[in-house]
C-alpha atoms as a PDB file:
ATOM      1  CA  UNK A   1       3.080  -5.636  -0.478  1.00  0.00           C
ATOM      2  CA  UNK A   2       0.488  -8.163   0.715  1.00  0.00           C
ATOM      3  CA  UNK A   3      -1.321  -5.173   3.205  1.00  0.00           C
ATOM      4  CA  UNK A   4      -1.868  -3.475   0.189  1.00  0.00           C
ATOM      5  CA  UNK A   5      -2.717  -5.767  -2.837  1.00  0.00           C
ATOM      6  CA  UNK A   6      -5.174  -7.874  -0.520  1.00  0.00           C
ATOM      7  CA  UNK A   7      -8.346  -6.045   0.140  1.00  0.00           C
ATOM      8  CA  UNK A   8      -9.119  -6.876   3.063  1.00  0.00           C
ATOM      9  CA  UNK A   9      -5.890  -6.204   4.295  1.00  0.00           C
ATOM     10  CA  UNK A  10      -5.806  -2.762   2.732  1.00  0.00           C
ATOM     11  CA  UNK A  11      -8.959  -1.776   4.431  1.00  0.00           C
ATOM     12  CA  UNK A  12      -7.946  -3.041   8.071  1.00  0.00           C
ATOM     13  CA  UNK A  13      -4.835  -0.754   7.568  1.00  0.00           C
ATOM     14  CA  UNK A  14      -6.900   1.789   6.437  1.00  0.00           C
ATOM     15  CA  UNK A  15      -8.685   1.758   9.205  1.00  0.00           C
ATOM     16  CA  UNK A  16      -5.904   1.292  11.822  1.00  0.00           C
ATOM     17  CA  UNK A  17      -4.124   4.432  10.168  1.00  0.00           C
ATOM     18  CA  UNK A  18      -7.360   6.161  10.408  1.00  0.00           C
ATOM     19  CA  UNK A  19      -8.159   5.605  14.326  1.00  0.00           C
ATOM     20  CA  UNK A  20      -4.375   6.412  14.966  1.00  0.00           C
ATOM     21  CA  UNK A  21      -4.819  10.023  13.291  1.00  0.00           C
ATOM     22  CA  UNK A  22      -7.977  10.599  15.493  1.00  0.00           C
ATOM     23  CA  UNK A  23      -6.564   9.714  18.321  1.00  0.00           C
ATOM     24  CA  UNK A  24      -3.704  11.891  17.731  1.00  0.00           C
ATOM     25  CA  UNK A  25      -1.156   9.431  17.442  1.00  0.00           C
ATOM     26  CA  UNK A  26       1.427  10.225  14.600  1.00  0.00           C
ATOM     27  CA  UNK A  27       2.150   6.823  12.718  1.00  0.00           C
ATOM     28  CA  UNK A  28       5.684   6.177  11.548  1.00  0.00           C
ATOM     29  CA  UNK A  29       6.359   3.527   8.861  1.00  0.00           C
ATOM     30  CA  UNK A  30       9.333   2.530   7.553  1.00  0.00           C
ATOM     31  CA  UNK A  31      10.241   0.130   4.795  1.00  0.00           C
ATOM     32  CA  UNK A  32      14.078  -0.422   6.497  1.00  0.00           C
ATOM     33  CA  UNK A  33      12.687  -3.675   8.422  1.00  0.00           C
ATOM     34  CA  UNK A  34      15.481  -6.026   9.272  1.00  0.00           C
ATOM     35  CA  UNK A  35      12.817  -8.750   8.749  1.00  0.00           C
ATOM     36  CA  UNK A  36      11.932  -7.895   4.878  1.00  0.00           C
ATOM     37  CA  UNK A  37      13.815  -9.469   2.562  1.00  0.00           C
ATOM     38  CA  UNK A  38      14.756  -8.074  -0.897  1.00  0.00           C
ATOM     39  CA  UNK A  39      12.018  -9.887  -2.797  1.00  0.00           C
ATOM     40  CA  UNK A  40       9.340  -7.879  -1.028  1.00  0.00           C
ATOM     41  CA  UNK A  41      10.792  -4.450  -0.640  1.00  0.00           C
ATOM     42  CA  UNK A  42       9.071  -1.542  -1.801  1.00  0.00           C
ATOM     43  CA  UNK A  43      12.147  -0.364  -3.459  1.00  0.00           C
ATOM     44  CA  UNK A  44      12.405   2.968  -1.169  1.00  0.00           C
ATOM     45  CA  UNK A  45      10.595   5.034   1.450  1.00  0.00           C
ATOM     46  CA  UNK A  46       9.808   7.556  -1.346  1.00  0.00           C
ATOM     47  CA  UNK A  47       7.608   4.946  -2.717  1.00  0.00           C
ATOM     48  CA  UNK A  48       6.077   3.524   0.496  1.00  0.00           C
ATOM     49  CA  UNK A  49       5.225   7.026   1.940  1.00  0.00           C
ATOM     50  CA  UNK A  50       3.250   7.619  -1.394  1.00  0.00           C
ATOM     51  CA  UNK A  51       1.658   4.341  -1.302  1.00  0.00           C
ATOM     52  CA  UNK A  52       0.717   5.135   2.008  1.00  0.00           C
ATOM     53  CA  UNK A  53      -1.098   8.926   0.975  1.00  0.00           C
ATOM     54  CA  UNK A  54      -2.981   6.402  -1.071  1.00  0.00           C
ATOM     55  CA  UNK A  55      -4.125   4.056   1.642  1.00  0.00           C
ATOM     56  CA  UNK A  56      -5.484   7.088   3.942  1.00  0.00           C
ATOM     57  CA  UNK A  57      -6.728   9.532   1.082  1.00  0.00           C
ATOM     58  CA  UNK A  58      -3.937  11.972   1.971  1.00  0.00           C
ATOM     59  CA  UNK A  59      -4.338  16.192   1.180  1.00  0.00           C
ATOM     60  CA  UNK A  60      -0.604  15.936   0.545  1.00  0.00           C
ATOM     61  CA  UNK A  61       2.285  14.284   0.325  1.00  0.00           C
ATOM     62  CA  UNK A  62       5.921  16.380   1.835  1.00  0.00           C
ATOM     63  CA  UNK A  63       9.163  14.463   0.750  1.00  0.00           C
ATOM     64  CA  UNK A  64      11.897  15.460   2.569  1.00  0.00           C
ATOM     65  CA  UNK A  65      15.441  15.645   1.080  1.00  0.00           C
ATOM     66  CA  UNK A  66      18.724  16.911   1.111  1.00  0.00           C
ATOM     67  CA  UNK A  67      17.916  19.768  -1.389  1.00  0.00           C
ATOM     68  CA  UNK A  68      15.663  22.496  -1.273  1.00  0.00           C
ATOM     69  CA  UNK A  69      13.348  20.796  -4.021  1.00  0.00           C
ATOM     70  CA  UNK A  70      13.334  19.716  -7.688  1.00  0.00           C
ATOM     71  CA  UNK A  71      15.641  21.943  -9.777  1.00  0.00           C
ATOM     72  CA  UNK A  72      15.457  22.862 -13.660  1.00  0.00           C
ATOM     73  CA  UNK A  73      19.261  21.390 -13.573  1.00  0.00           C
ATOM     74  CA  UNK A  74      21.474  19.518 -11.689  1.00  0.00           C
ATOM     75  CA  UNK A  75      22.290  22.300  -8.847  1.00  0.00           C
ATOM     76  CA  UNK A  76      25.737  20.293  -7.804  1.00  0.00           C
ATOM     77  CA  UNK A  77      27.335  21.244 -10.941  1.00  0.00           C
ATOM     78  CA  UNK A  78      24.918  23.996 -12.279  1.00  0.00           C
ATOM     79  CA  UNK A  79      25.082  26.973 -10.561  1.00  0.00           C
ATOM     80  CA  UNK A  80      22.295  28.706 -12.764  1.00  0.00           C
ATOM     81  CA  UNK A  81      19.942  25.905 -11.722  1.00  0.00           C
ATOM     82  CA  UNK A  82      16.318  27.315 -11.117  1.00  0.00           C
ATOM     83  CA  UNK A  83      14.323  25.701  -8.090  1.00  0.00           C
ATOM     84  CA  UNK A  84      11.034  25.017  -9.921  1.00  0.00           C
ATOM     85  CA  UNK A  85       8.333  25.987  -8.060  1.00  0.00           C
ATOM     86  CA  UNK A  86       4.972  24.508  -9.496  1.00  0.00           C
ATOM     87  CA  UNK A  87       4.879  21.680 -12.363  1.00  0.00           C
ATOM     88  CA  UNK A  88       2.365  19.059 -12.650  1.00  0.00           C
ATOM     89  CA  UNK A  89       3.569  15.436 -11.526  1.00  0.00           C
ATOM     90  CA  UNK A  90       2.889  13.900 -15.012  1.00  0.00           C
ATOM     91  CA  UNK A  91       4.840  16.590 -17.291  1.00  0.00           C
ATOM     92  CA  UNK A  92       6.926  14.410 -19.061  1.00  0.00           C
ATOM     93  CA  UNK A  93       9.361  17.410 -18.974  1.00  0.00           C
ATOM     94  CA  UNK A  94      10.392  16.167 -15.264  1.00  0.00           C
ATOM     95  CA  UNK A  95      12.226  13.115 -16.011  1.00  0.00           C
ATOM     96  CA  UNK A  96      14.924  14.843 -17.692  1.00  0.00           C
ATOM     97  CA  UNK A  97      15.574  17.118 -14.773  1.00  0.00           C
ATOM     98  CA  UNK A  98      15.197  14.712 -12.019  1.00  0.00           C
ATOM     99  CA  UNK A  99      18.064  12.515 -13.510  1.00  0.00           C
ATOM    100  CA  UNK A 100      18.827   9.015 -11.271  1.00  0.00           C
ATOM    101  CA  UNK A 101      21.720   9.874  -8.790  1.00  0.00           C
ATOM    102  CA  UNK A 102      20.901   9.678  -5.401  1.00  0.00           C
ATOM    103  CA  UNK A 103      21.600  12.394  -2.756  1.00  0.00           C
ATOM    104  CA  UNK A 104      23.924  11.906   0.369  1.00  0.00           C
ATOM    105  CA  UNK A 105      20.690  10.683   2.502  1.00  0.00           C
ATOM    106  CA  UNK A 106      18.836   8.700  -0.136  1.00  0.00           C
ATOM    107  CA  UNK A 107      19.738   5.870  -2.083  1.00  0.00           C
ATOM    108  CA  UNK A 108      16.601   7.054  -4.278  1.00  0.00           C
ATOM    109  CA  UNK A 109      17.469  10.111  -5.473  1.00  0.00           C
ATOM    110  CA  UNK A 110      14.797  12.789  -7.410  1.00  0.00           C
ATOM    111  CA  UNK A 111      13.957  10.430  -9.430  1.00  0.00           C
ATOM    112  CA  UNK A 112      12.209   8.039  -6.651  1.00  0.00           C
ATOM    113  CA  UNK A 113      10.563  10.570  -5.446  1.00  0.00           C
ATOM    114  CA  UNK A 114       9.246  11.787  -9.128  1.00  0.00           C
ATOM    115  CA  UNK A 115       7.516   8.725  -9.380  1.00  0.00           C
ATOM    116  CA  UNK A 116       6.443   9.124  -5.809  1.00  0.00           C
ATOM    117  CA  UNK A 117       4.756  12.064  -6.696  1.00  0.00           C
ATOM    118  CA  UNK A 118       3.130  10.415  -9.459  1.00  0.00           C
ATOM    119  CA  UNK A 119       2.088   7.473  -7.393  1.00  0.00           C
ATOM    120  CA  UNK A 120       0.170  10.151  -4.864  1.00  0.00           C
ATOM    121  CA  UNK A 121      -1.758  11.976  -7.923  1.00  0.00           C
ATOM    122  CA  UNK A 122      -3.561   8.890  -8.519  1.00  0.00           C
ATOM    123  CA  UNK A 123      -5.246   9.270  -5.341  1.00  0.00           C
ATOM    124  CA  UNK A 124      -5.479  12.964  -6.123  1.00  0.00           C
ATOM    125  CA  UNK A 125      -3.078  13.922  -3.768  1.00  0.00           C
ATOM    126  CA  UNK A 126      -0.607  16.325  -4.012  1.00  0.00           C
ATOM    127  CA  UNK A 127       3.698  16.243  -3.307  1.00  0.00           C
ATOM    128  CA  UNK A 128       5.867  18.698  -2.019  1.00  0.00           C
ATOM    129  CA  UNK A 129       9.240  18.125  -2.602  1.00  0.00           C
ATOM    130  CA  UNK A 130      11.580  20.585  -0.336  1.00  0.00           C
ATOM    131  CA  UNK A 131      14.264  20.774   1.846  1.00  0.00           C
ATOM    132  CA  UNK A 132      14.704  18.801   5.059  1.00  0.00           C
ATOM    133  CA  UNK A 133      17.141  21.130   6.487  1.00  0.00           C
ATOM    134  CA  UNK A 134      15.234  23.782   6.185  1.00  0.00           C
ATOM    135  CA  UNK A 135      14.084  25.436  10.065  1.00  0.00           C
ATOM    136  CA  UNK A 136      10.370  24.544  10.310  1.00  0.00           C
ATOM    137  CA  UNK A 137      10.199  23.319   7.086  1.00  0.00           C
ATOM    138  CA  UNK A 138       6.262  21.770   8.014  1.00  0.00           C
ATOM    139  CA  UNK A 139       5.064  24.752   9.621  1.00  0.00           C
ATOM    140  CA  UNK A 140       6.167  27.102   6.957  1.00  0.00           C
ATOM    141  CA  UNK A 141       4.633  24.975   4.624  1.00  0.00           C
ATOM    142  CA  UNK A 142       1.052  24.953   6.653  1.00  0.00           C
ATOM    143  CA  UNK A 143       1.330  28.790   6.838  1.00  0.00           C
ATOM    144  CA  UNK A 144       1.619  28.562   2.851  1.00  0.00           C
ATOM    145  CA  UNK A 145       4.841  30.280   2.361  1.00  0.00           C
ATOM    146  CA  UNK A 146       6.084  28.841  -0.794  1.00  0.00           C
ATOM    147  CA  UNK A 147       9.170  26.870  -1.055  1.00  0.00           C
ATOM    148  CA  UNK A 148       9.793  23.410  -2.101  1.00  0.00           C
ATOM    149  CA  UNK A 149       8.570  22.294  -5.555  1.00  0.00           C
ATOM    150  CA  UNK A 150       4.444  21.341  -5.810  1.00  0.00           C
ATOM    151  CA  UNK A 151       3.355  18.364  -7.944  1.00  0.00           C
ATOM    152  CA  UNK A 152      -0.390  18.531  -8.662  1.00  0.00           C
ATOM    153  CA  UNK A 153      -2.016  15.957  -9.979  1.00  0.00           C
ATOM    154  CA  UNK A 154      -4.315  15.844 -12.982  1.00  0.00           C
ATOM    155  CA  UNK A 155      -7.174  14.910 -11.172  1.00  0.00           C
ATOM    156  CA  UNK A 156      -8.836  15.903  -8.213  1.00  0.00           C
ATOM    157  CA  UNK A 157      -8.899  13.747  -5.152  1.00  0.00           C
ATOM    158  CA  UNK A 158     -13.077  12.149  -5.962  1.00  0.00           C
ATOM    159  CA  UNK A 159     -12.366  11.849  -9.316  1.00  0.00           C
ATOM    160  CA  UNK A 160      -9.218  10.259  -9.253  1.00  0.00           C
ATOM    161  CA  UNK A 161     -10.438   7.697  -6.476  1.00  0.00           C
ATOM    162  CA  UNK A 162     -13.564   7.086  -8.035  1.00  0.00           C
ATOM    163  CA  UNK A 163     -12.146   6.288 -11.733  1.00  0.00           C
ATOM    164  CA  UNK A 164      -9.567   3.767  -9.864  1.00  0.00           C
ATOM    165  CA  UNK A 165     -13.034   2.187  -8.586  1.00  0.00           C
ATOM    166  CA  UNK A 166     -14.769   2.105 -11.697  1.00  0.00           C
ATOM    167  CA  UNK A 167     -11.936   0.657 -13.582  1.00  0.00           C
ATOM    168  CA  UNK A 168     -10.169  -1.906 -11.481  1.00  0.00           C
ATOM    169  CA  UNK A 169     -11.936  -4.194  -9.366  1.00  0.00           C
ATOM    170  CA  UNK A 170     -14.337  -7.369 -10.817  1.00  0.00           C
ATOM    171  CA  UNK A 171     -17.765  -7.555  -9.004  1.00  0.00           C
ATOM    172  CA  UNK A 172     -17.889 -10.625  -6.091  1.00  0.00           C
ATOM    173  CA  UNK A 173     -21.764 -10.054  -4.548  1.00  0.00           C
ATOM    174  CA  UNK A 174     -24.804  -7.754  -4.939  1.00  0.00           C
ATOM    175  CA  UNK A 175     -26.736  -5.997  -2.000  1.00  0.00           C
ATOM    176  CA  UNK A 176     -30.081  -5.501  -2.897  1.00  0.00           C
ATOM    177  CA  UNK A 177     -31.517  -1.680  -1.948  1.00  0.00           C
ATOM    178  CA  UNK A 178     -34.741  -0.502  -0.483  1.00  0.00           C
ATOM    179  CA  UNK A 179     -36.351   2.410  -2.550  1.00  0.00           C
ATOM    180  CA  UNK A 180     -35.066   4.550   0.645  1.00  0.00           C
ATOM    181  CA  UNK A 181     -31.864   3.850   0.366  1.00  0.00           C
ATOM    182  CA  UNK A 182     -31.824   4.094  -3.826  1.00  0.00           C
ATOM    183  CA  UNK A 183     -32.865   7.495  -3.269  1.00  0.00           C
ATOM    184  CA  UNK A 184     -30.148   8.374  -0.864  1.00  0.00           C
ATOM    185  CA  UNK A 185     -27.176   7.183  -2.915  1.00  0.00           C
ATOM    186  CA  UNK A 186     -29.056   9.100  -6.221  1.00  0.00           C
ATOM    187  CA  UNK A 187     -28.608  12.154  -4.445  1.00  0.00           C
ATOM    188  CA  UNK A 188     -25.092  11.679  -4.238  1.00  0.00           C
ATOM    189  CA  UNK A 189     -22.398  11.700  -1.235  1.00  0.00           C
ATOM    190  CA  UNK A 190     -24.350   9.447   0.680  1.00  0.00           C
ATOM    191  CA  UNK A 191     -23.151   6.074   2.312  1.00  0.00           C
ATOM    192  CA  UNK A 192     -24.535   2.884   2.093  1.00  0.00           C
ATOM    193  CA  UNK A 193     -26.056   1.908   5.511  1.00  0.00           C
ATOM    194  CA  UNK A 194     -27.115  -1.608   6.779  1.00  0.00           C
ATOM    195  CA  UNK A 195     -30.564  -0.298   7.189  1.00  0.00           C
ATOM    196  CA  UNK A 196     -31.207   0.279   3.611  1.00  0.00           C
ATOM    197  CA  UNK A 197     -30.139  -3.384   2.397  1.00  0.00           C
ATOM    198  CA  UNK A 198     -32.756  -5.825   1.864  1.00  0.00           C
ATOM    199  CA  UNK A 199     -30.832  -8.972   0.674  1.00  0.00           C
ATOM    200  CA  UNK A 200     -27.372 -10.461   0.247  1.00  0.00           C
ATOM    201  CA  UNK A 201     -26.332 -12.011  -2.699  1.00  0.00           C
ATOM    202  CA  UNK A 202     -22.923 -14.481  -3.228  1.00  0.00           C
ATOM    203  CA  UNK A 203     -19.881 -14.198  -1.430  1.00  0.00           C
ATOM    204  CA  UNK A 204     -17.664 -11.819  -0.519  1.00  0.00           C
ATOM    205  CA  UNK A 205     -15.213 -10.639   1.609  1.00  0.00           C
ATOM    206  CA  UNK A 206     -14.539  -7.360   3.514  1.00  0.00           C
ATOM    207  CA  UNK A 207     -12.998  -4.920   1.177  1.00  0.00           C
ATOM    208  CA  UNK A 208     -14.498  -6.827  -2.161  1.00  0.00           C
ATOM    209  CA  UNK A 209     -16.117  -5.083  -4.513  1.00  0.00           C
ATOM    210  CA  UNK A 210     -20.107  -5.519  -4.824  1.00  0.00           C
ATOM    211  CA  UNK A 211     -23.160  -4.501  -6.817  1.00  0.00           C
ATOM    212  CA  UNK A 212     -25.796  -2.303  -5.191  1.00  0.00           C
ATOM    213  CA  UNK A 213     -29.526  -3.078  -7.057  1.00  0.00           C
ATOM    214  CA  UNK A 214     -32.926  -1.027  -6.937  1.00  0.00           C
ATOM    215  CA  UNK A 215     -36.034  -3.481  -6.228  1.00  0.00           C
ATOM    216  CA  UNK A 216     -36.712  -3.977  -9.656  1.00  0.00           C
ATOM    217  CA  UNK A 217     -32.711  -5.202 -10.770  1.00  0.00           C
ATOM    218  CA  UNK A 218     -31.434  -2.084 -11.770  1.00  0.00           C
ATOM    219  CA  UNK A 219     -28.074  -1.537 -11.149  1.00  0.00           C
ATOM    220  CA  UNK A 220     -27.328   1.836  -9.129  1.00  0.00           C
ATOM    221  CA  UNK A 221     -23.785   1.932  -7.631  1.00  0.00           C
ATOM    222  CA  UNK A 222     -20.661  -0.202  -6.953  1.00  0.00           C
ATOM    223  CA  UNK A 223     -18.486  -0.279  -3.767  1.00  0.00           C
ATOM    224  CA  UNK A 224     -15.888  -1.895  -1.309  1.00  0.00           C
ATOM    225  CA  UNK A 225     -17.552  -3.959   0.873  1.00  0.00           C
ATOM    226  CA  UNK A 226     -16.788  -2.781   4.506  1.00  0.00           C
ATOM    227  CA  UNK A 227     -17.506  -6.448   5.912  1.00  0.00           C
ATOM    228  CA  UNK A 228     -18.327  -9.933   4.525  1.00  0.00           C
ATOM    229  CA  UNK A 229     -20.835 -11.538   3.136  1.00  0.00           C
ATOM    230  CA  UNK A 230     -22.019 -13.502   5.953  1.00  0.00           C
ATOM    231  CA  UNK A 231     -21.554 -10.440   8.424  1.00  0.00           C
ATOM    232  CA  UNK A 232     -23.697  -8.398   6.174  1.00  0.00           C
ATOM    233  CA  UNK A 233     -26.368 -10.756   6.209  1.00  0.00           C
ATOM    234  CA  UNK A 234     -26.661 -10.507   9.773  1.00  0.00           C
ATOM    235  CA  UNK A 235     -27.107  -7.040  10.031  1.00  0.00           C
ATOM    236  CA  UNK A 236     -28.666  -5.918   6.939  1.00  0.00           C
ATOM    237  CA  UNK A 237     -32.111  -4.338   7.827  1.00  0.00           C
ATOM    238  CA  UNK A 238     -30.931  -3.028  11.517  1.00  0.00           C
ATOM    239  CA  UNK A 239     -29.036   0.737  11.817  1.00  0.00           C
ATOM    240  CA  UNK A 240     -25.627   1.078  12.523  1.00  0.00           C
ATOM    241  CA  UNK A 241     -25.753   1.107  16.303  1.00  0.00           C
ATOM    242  CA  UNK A 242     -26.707  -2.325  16.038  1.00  0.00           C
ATOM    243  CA  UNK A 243     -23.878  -3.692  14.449  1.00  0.00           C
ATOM    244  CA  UNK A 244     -22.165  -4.473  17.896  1.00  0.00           C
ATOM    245  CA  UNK A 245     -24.791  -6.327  19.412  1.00  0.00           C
ATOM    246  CA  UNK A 246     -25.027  -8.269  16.512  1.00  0.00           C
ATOM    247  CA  UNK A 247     -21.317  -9.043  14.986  1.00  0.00           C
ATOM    248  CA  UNK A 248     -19.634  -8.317  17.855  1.00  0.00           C
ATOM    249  CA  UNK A 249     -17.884  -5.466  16.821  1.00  0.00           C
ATOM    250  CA  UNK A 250     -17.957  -2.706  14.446  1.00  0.00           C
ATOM    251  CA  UNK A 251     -15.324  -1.886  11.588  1.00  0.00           C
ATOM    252  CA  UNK A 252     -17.043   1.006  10.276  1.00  0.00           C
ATOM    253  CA  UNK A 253     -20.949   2.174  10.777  1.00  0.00           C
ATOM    254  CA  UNK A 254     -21.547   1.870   7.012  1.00  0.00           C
ATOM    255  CA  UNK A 255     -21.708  -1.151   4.768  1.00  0.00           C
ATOM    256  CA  UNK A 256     -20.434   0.405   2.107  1.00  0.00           C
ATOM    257  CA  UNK A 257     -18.795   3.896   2.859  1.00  0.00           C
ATOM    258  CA  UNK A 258     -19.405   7.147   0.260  1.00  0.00           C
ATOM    259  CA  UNK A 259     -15.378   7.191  -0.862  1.00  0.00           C
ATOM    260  CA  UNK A 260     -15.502   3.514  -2.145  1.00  0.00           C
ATOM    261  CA  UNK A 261     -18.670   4.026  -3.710  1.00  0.00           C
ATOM    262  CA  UNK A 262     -19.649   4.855  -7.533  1.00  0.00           C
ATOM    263  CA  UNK A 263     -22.896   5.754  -9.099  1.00  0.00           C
ATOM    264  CA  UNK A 264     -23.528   3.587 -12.268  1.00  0.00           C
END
C-alpha cells in the first residue's frame, strides 16, 4: 500500500518495473508475503495485478482462472450458461453474473476479479478474463483468437490517465518555462525537459505534482515531478545528458515526462 499511495514511491516502482521490462526480465509479484500482515493486504492478487497495470500503463490486463471466463450464469449449476464474450467493465449488468463464490484456486472468486477489471479501466487498460488451463492460453490470445471474456474500459488509455491527473493531486511547486519550451508542450505530446526551465519555485518532492508557467505567469500545464525540488534546481537550464554529471545520477531524462503531464 505505501509503494503506491506515496508518490515518490510509486514513481521509483514505476521505474524499476519499467527497466525490468526493457531488459527483458519478466517481474513476478505476489501479494502472498509471509511478512504482510492482514492490516496491509491488498485483499487478493486479482486486485494487486490490476493495481499493478496501473503503475506501468499496461495495454492489458489477462486474469487467469479456473474457468474459461465470465459466464451469463453460474456454469457449475447452469448448464445453458453463455461464456460472454465482450461487455464493458462498468456495465452494472456484471455484478449479478459474477456472484461472490470463489473458485477451487481463488479465494476471490469473479467477483475480485470484476472489480479488478474495473480497477485497470481507470488507467485505460483493458482485462481478459479466461481460462488458465487452457494450452497456450497467452499466445492464442496475442494471435487474437477470441476466447476469454474482454472488459473495455470507458476511456481510452490518455484520457483516462490524464483526467486522474487533472482531478486528484494538489499543486506543491511551479517551474517557470522559457518561450521554447511553452511552445513545445502547446503543441502537444511533448515532455518537459530541464533545458526549457528557467526557475524553481517551493518545494517538492519527486513524483509531486507542480505548475508549469509561461514568462509572463500564465499557467500552461501540470505534471509529476520526476525529481525534487532541490535536484531540479541544479539542473534546470542544462539538457538531459547533463543530469549525471550534475546529480549524480539520472531517474529519467525529462523533468516532467509527457504521460504525467496536462495542458491547462
Amino acid at each position: 500500500h505505501d509503494d503506491l499511495s506515496d508518490r515518490k514511491r510509486y514513481l521509483n516502482a514505476r521505474s524499476t518495473l519499467r527497466a525490468l521490462v526493457e531488459l527483458k526480465v519478466i517481474p513476478v509479484i505476489n501479494e502472498n508475503d509471509t511478512v504482510v500482515t492482514d492490516e496491509i493486504r491488498f485483499g487478493d492478487n486479482d486486485t494487486l495485478a490490476a493495481l499493478v497495470a496501473n503503475l506501468v500503463e499496461a495495454d492489458l490486463l489477462v486474469i487467469l482462472t479456473d474457468r474459461d471466463g465470465m459466464f451469463d450464469a453460474d456454469p457449475r449449476n447452469n448448464p445453458d450458461a453463455q461464456l460472454i464474450y465482450e461487455a464493458r467493465a462498468d456495465d452494472p449488468a456484471l455484478d449479478a453474473v459474477a456472484g461472490s463464490v470463489g473458485g477451487a484456486l481463488g479465494r476471490g472468486g469473479m467477483q475480485t476479479k470484476l472489480r479488478a477489471a474495473r480497477l485497470a479501466a481507470r488507467s485505460g487498460a483493458h482485462t481478459i478474463i479466461v481460462g488458465g488451463r487452457l494450452e497456450r492460453v497467452l499466445d492464442r490470445l496475442k494471435a487474437g483468437e477470441r476466447i476469454g471474456t474482454l472488459l473495455s474500459p470507458e476511456r481510452g488509455m490518455l484520457a483516462a490517465r490524464k483526467q486522474w491527473l487533472a482531478g486528484h493531486l494538489q499543486t506543491r511547486g511551479t517551474l517557470v518555462l522559457d518561450a521554447g519550451a511553452v511552445s513545445a508542450l502547446s503543441q502537444g505530446n511533448k515532455s518537459l525537459l530541464p533545458v526549457g526551465v528557467k526557475l524553481v519555485q517551493g518545494s517538492f518532492r519527486r513524483g509531486e505534482m507542480v505548475v508549469c508557467v509561461a514568462p509572463d505567469g500564465r499557467e500552461v500545464a501540470r505534471g509529476l515531478a520526476n525529481y525534487s525540488a532541490l535536484e531540479a534546481q541544479k539542473i534546470i537550464g542544462q539538457s538531459s545528458e547533463s543530469i549525471v554529471g550534475l546529480l549524480g545520477y539520472m531517474a529519467e531524462p525529462e523533468l516532467v515526462h509527457r504521460d504525467n503531464l496536462i495542458l491547462v
